[in-house]
Protein backbone atom coordinates (compact mmCIF):
# COMPACT_ATOMS: atom_id res chain seq x y z
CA UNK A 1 148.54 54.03 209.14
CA UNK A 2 149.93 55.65 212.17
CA UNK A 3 151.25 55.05 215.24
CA UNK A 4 150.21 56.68 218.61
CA UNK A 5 152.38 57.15 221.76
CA UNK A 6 150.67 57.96 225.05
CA UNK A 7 152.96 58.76 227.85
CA UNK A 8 152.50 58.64 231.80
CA UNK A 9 150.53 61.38 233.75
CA UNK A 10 152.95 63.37 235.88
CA UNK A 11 153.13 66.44 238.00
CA UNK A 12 154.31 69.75 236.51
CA UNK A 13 154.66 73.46 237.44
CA UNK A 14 152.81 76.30 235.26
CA UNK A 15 152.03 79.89 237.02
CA UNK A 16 149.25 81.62 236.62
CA UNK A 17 150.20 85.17 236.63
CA UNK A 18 152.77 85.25 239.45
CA UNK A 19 151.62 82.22 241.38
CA UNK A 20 153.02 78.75 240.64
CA UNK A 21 150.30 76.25 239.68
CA UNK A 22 150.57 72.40 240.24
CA UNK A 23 149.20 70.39 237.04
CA UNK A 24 149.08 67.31 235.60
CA UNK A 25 150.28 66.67 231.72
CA UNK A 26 150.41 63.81 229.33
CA UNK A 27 152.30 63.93 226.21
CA UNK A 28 150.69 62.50 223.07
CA UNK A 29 152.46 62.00 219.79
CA UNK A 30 151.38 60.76 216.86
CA UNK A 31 153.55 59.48 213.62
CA UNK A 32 152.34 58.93 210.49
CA UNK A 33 153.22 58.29 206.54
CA UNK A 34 152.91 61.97 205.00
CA UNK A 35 152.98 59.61 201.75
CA UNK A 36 149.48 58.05 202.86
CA UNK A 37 147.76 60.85 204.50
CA UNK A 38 148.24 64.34 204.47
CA UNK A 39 149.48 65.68 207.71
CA UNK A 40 146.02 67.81 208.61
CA UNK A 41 143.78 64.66 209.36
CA UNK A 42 146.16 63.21 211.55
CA UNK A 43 145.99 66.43 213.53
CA UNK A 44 142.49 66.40 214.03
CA UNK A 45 142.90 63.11 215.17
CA UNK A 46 145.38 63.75 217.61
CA UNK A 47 143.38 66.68 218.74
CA UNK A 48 140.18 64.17 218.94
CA UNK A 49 141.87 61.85 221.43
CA UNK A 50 143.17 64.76 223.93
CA UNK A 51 139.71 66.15 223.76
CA UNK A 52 138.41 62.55 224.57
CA UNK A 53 141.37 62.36 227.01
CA UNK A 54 140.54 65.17 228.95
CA UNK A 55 136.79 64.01 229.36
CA UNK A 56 135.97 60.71 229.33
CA UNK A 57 132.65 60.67 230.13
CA UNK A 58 132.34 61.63 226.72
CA UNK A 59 133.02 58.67 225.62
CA UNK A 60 129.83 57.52 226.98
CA UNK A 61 127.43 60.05 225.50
């Protein structure tokens, strides 16, 4: 059993190389019972839903 948080999309600054970059981030965080599952599946999982995050359209394939 876990429990997933999904924060809002906002604006941030990154730089690629020496020019500042406007992007757009989501946290994710995940919490879990290391007494029920062992911390490596619930890091795939976590990595699962930002993939599926970061391209819906997957979802439909």
């Amino acid at each position: 059993m876990g429990i997933l948080g999904v924060n809002r999309i906002r604006d941030e600054l990154a730089w690629d190389g020496n020019t500042p970059v406007k992007q757009q981030r989501m946290m994710l965080s995940l919490t879990w019972d290391h007494r029920a599952i062992d911390g490596a599946p619930a890091a795939a999982f976590l990595g699962t839903v930002r993939d599926l995050l970061e391209a819906p359209y997957r979802l439909l394939i």
